[in-house]
Protein backbone atom coordinates (compact mmCIF):
# COMPACT_ATOMS: atom_id res chain seq x y z
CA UNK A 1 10.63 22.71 7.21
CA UNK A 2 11.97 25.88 5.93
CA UNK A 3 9.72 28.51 5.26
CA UNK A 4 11.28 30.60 2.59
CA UNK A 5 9.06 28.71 -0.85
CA UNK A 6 11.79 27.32 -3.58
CA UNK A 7 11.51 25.07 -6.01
CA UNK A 8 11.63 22.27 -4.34
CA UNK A 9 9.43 23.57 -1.71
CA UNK A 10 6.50 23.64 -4.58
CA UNK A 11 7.67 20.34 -5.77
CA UNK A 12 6.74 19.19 -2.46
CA UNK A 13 3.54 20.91 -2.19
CA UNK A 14 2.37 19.79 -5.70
CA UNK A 15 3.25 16.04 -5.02
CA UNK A 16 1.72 16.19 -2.00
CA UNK A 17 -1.54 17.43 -3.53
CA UNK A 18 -1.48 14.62 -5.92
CA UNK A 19 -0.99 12.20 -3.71
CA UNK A 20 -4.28 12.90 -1.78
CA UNK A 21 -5.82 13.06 -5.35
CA UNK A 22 -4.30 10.09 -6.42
CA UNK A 23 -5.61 8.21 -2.78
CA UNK A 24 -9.19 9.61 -2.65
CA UNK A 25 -9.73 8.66 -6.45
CA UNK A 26 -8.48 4.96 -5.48
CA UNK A 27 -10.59 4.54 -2.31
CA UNK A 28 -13.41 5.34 -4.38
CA UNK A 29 -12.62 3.17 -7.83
CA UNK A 30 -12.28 0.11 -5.14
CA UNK A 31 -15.23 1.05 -2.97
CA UNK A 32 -17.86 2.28 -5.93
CA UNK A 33 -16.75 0.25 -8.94
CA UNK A 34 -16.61 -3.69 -9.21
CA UNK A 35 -13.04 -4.17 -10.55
CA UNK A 36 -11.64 -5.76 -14.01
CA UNK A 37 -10.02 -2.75 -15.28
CA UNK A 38 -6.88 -4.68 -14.96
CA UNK A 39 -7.57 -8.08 -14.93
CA UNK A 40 -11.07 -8.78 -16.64
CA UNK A 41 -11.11 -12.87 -16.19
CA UNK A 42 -10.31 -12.85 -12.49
CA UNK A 43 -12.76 -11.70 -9.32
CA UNK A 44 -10.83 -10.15 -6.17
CA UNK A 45 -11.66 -11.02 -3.09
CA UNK A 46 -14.33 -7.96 -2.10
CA UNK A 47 -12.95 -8.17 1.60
CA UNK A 48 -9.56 -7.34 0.07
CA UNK A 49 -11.07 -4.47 -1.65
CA UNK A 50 -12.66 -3.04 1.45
CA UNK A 51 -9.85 -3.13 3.43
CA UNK A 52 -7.37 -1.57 0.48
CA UNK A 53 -9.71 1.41 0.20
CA UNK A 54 -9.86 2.00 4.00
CA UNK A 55 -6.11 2.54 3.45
CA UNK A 56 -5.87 4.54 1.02
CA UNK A 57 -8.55 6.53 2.68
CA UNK A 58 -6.46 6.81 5.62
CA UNK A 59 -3.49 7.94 3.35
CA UNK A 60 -5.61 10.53 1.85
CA UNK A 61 -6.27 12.02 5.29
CA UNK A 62 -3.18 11.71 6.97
CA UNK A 63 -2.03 14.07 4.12
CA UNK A 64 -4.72 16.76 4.48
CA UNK A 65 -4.39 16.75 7.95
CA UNK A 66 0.12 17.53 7.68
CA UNK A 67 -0.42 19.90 5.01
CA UNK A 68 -2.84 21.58 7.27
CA UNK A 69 -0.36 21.20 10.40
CA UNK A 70 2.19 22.70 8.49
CA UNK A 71 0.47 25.50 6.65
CA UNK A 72 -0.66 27.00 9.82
CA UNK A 73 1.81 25.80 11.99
CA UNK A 74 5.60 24.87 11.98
CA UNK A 75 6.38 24.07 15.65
CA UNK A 76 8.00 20.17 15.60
CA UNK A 77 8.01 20.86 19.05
CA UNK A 78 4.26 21.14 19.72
CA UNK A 79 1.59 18.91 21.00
CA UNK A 80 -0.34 19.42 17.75
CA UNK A 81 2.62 17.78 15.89
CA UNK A 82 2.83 15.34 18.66
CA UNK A 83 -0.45 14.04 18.48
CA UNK A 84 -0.44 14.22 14.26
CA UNK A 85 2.46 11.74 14.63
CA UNK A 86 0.39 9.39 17.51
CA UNK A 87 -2.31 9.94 14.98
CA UNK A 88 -0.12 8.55 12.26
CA UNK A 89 0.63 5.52 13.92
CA UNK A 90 -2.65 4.10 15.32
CA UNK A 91 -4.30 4.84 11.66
CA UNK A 92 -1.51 3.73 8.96
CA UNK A 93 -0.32 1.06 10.75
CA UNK A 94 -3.56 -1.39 11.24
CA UNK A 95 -5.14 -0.51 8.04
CA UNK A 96 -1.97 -1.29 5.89
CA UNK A 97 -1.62 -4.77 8.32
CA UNK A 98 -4.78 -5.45 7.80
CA UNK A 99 -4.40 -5.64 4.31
CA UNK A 100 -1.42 -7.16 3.80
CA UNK A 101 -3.29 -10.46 6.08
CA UNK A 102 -6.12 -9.90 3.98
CA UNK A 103 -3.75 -10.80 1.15
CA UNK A 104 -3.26 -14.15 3.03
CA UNK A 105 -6.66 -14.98 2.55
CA UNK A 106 -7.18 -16.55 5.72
CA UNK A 107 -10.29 -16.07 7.85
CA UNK A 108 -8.45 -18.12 10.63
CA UNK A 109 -5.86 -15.24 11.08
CA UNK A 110 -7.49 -12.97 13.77
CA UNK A 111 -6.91 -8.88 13.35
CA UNK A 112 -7.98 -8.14 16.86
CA UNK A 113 -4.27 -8.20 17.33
CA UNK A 114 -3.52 -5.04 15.42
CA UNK A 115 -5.39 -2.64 17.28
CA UNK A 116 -4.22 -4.14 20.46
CA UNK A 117 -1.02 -3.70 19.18
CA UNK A 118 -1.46 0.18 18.67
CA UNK A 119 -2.60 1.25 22.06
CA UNK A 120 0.47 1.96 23.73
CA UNK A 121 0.49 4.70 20.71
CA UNK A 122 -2.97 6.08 21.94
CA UNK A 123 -1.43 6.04 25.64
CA UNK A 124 1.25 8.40 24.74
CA UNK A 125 -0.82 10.52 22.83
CA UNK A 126 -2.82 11.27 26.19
CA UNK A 127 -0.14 11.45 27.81
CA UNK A 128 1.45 13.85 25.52
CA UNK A 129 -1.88 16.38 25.99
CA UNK A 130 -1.71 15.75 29.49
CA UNK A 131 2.21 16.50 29.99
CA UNK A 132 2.91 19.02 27.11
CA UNK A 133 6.15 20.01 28.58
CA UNK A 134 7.42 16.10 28.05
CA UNK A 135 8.36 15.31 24.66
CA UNK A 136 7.14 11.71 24.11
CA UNK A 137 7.36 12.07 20.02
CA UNK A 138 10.27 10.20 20.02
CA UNK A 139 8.86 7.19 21.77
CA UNK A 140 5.77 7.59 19.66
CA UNK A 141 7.99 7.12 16.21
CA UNK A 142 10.57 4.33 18.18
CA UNK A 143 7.50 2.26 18.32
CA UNK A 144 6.16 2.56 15.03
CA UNK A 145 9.28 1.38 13.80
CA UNK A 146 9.44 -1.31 16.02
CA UNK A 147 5.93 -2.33 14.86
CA UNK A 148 6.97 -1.85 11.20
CA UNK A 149 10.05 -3.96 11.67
CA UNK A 150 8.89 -6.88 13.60
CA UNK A 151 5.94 -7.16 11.50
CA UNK A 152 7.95 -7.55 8.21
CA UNK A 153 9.70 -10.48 10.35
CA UNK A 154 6.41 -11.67 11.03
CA UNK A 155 5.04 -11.52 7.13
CA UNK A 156 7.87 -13.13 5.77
CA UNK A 157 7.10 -16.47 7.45
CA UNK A 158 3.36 -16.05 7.30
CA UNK A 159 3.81 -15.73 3.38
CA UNK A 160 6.26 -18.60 3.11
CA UNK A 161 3.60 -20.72 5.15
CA UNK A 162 1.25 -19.27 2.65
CA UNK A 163 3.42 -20.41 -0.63
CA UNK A 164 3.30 -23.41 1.09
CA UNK A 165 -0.47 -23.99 1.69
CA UNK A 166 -0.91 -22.67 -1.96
CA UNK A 167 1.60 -25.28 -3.49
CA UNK A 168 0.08 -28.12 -1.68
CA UNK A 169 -3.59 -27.08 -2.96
CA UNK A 170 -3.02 -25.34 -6.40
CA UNK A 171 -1.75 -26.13 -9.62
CA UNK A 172 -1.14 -22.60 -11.18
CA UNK A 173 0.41 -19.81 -8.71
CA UNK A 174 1.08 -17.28 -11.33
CA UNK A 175 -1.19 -15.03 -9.94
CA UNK A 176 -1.46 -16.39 -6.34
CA UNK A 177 1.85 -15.31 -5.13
CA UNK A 178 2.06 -13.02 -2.45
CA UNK A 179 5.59 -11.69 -2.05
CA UNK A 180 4.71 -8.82 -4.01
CA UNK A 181 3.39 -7.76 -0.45
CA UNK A 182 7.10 -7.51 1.14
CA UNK A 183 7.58 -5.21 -1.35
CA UNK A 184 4.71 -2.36 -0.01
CA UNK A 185 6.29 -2.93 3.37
CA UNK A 186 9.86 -2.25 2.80
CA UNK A 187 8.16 0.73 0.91
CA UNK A 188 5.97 1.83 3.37
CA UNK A 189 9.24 1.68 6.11
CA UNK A 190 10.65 4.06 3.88
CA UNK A 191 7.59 6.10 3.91
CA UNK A 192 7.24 6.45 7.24
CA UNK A 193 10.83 7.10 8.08
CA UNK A 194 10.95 10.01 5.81
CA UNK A 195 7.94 11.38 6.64
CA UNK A 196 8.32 10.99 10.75
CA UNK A 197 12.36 11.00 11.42
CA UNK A 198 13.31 14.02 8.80
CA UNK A 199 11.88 17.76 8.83
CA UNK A 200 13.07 18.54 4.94
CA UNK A 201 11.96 18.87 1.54
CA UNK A 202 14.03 16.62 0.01
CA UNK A 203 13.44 13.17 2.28
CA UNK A 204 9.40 14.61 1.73
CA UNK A 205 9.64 14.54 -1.89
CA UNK A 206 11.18 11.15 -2.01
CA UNK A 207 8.82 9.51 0.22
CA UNK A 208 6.08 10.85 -2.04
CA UNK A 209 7.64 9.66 -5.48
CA UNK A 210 7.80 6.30 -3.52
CA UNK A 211 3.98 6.34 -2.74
CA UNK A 212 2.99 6.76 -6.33
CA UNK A 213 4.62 3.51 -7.59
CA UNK A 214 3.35 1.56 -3.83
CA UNK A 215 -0.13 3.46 -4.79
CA UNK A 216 0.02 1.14 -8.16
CA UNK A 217 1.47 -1.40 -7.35
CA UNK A 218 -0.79 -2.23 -4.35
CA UNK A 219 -4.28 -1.66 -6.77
CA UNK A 220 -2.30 -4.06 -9.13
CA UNK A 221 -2.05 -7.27 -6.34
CA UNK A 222 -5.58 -6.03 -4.91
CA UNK A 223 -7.59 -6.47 -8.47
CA UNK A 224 -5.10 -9.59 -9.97
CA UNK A 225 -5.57 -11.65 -6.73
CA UNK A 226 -7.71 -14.35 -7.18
CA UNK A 227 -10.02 -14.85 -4.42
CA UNK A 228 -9.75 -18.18 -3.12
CA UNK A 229 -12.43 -18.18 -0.56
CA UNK A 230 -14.45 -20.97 -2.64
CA UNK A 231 -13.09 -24.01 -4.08
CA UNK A 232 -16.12 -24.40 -7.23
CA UNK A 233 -14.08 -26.24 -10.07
CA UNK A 234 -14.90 -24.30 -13.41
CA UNK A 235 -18.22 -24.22 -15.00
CA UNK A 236 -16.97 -26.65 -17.81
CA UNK A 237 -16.08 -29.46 -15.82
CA UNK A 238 -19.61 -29.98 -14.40
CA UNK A 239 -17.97 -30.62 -11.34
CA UNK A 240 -18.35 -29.21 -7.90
CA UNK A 241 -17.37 -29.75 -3.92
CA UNK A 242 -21.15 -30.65 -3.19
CA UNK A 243 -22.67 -32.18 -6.05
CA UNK A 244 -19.99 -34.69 -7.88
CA UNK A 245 -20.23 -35.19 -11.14
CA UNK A 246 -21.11 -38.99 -13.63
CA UNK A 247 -16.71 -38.86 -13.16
CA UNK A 248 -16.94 -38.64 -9.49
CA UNK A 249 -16.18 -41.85 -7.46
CA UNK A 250 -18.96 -43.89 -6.62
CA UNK A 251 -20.80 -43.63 -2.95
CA UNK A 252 -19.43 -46.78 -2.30
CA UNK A 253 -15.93 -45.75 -3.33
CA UNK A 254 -16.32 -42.86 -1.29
CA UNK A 255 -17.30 -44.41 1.99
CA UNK A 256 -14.68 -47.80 1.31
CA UNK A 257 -12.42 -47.51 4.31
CA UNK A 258 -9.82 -49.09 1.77
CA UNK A 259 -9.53 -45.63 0.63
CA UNK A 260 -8.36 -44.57 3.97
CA UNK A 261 -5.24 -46.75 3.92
CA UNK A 262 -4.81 -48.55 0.75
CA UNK A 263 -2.43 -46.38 -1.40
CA UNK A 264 -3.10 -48.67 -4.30
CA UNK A 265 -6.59 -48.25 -3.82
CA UNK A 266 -6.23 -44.38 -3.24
CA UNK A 267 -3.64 -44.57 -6.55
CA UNK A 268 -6.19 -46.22 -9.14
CA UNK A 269 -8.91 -44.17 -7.58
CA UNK A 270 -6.75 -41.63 -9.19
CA UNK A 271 -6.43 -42.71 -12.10
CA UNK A 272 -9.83 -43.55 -13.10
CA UNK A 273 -10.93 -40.03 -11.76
CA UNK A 274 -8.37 -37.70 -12.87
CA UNK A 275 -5.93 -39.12 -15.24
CA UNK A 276 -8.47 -41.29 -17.44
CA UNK A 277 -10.80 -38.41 -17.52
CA UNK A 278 -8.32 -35.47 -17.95
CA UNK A 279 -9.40 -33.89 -14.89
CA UNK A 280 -6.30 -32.09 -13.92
CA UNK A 281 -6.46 -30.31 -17.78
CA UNK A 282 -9.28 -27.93 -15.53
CA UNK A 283 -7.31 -24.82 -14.93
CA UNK A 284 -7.55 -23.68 -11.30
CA UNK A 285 -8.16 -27.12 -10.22
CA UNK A 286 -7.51 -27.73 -6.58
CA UNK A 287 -6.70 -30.25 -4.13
CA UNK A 288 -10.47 -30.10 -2.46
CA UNK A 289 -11.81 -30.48 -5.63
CA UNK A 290 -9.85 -33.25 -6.32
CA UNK A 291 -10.78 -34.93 -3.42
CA UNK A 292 -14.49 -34.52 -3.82
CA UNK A 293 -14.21 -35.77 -7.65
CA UNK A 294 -11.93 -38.78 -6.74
CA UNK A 295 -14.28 -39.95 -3.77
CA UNK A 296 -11.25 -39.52 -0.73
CA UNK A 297 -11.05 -36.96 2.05
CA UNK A 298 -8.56 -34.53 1.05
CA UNK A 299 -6.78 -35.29 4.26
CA UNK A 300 -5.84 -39.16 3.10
CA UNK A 301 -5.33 -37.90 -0.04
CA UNK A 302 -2.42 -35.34 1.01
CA UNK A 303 -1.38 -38.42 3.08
CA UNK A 304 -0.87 -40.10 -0.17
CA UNK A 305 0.83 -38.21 -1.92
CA UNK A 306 3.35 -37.52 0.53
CA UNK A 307 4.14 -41.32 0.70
CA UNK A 308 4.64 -41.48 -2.98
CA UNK A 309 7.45 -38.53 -2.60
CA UNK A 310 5.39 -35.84 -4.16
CA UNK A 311 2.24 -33.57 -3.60
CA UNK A 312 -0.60 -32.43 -5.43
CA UNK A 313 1.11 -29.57 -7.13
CA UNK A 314 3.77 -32.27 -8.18
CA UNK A 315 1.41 -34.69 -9.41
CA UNK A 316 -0.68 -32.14 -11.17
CA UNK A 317 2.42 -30.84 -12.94
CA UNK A 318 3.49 -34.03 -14.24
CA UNK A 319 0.20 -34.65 -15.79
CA UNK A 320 0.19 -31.56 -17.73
CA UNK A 321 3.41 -31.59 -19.05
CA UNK A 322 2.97 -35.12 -19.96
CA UNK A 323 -0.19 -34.13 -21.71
CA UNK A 324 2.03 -31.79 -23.27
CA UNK A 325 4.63 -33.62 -24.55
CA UNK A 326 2.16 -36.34 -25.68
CA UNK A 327 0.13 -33.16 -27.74
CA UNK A 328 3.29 -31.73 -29.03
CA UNK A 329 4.49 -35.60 -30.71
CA UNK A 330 1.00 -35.96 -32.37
CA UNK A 331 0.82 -32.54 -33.64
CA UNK A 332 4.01 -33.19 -35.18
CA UNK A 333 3.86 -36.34 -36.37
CA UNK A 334 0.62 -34.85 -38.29
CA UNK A 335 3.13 -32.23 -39.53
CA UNK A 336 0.43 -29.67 -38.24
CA UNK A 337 1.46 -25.94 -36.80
CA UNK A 338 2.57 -25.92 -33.15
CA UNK A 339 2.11 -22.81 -31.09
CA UNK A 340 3.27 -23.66 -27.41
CA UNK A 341 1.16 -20.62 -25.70
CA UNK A 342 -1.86 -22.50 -26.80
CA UNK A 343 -0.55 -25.51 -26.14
CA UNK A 344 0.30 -24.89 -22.76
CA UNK A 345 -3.14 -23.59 -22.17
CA UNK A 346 -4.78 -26.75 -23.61
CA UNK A 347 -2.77 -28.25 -21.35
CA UNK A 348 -4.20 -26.79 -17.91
CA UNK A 349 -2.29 -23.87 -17.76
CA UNK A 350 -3.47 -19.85 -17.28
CA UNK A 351 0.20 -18.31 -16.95
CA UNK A 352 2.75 -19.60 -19.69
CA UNK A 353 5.51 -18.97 -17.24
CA UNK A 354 3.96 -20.94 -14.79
CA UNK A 355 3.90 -23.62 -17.29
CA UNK A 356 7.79 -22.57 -19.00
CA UNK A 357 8.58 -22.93 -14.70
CA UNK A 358 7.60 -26.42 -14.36
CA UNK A 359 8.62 -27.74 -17.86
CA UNK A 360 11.99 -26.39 -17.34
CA UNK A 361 11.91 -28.52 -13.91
CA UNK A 362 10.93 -31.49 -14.77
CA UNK A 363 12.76 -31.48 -18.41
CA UNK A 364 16.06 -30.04 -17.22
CA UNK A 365 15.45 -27.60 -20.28
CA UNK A 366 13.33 -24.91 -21.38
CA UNK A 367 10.45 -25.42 -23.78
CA UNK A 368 11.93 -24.12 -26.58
CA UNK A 369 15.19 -26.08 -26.62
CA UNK A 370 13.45 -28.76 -25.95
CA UNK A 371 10.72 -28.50 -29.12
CA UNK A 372 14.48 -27.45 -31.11
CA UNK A 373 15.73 -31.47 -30.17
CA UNK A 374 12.63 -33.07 -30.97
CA UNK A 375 12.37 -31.21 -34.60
CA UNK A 376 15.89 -32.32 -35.46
C-alpha cells in the first residue's frame, strides 16, 4: 500500500478500526449475553452462538494482526506477510464453515472435515519459513479460493436438502430458511479477494464497507434462527414427544400393525387426532409431534402422505387455510370486524407471509382479493 497518508488512506485506517470494534463488541454480546435483542419470542440455538462469536473473534484478530503487519512493515514480499496470509486461511476459513453448517442444524454433519481441509495451508506456511527465498503466497491464496468456491457449491445443495427436510417436518419456515447463508459467502469471497489478491486502498475500503452489512446481517440469522434441536409441541397444547396427551391415540392404536399399512386406518387416525381436535392450529407443530399425538411412527406416517400426493407441510397447510376460510365466512356472516393478521395467527400461523405464501397457492389469489370477492 502506498505510504504517503491521504484521505482515503485514513478512511481505510478508521474503517478498519471499527471493524475490530464492531467484531470484539459482537463476540462478546453473543458469548456474555443470552440473546432477544432482536427477536424476543424465539431461542437460538446456543451452539450457533458459540461458533458465530469464535468468528467474529477471529475477524477481530486477523485485523489487529494486518494493521500491525502493515504499520511496521510493508514488504508483500516477506515471509511475515506470507505467513499472515497462511494465517488467514487456516483461521477464517473453518470458523466461518463451521458456522454456516451450524446453521444446518445437523449434529449428523461432521466438522472434522474442515480442519482437514486446511492443512495443506499450514504445510505451505512451513514451508514458506523454511524456503524464504520461494514465494508460495500465491499457492496459499489459489487455495483459499478454491476452498471458498467449492464450498459455496457444496452449501447450495446442503441447504436445498435442508429446505427440503424442513418442508417435510414444519409447517411455518418464515424464520427457518437458510439461504440467507449464501449470501455471507458470496460476501465473504469478496472479502477475501480484496483483502488477499489487491495491495490498495480502495479494494481495502470496499471489502470493509462489505463486512459491516455481513457483520449484521450474520447476528440477524444467528439470534432469529429457531433452534430446532427439540421437537416439544408448545406449552398450550399439553402435548409432548414422550408423554401424549387425553388427544393422543390410544396404546392400542399405537401398537395396531394396521397403522403400519392401512392408509385408511393411518387417514382416520388423522382425523380424530389432528383435524377433530385442531391440532395442526399449534404453531410450530411438527411432523414428530404429529406422529407421537396421532399414535404412528413418523416413518409410516411420511409414507402416507406421500401416497396421498402430498406431505406434511401440504396437509398442514390445507388445514389452516381451510380453518381460515371457514373463520373468515362466520365472522362475516355475524357481520363482525375481520382483521386477517389475526386471523391468520388464529389460524396456526407466526409469519403472515408465510401464511399470504400458501393462501396465494392453494387459492390461485392473494388474501386480499380474495376477502374483496367474498364481500361483494
Amino acid at each position: 500500500m502506498p505510504e504517503q497518508i491521504t484521505p482515503l488512506s485514513t478512511l481505510y485506517l478508521l474503517l478498519h478500526g471499527a471493524g475490530t470494534g464492531v467484531s470484539v463488541v459482537l463476540c462478546l454480546y453473543l458469548l456474555l449475553c443470552p440473546g432477544k435483542a432482536i427477536a424476543p419470542n424465539i431461542t437460538p440455538p446456543a451452539r450457533l452462538r458459540r461458533w458465530a462469536a469464535a468468528l467474529f473473534a477471529v475477524m477481530a484478530l486477523a485485523h489487529i494482526w494486518w494493521i500491525l503487519f502493515y504499520t511496521y512493515s510493508d514488504d508483500t514480499h516477506s515471509v511475515i506477510y506470507g505467513l499472515l496470509v497462511a494465517l488467514d486461511c487456516m483461521a477464517l476459513p473453518p470458523v466461518f464453515v463451521g458456522t454456516l453448517l451450524i446453521m444446518l442444524q445437523d449434529r449428523r454433519r461432521p466438522l472434522w472435515p474442515i480442519f482437514v481441509v486446511i492443512t495443506p495451508c499450514a504445510v505451505l506456511a512451513v514451508l514458506q519459513t523454511a524456503l524464504p527465498s520461494i514465494d508460495l503466497t500465491t499457492l496459499n491464496k489459489i487455495y483459499g479460493l478454491v476452498i471458498i468456491v467449492t464450498f459455496i457449491i457444496y452449501m447450495v445443495v446442503a441447504v436445498r436438502q435442508y429446505g427440503r427436510w424442513l418442508r417435510d417436518n414444519y409447517a411455518d419456515l418464515e424464520h427457518k430458511e437458510v439461504w440467507i447463508s449464501l449470501t455471507q459467502l458470496i460476501g465473504l469471497m469478496i472479502l477475501i479477494t480484496s483483502f488477499e489478491y489487491t495491495d490498495n486502498y480502495v479494494m481495502g475500503t470496499i471489502a470493509h464497507l462489505t463486512g459491516f452489512p455481513l457483520a449484521g446481517l450474520l447476528l440477524w440469522r444467528v439470534e432469529t434462527l429457531k433452534d430446532l434441536s427439540t421437537d416439544s409441541l408448545p406449552s398450550h397444547s399439553a402435548l409432548s414427544d414422550d408423554c401424549p396427551s387425553k388427544h393422543s391415540a390410544t396404546p392400542h392404536e399405537a401398537k395396531s400393525p394396521s397403522s403400519k399399512g392401512d392408509p385408511s386406518h393411518i387417514g382416520k387416525l388423522l382425523v380424530k387426532h389432528c383435524e377433530d381436535t385442531q391440532l395442526y392450529l399449534n404453531t410450530d407443530l411438527t411432523l414428530l409431534q404429529l406422529s407421537a399425538a396421532v399414535g404412528v411412527n413418523r416413518y409410516y406416517l411420511s409414507q402416507y402422505f406421500a401416497s396421498q400426493n402430498t406431505s406434511y407441510y401440504e396437509y398442514i397447510h390445507d388445514l389452516r387455510i381451510g380453518h381460515f376460510i371457514a373463520r373468515y365466512r362466520e365472522l362475516a356472516a355475524a357481520h363482525k370486524s375481520i382483521v386477517a393478521q389475526q386471523l391468520a395467527r388464529e389460524s396456526g400461523y407466526n409469519s403472515y407471509s408465510t401464511f399470504s405464501a400458501a393462501f396465494k397457492q392453494r387459492m390461485h389469489k392473494s388474501v386480499t382479493a380474495w376477502m374483496h370477492e367474498e364481500a361483494v
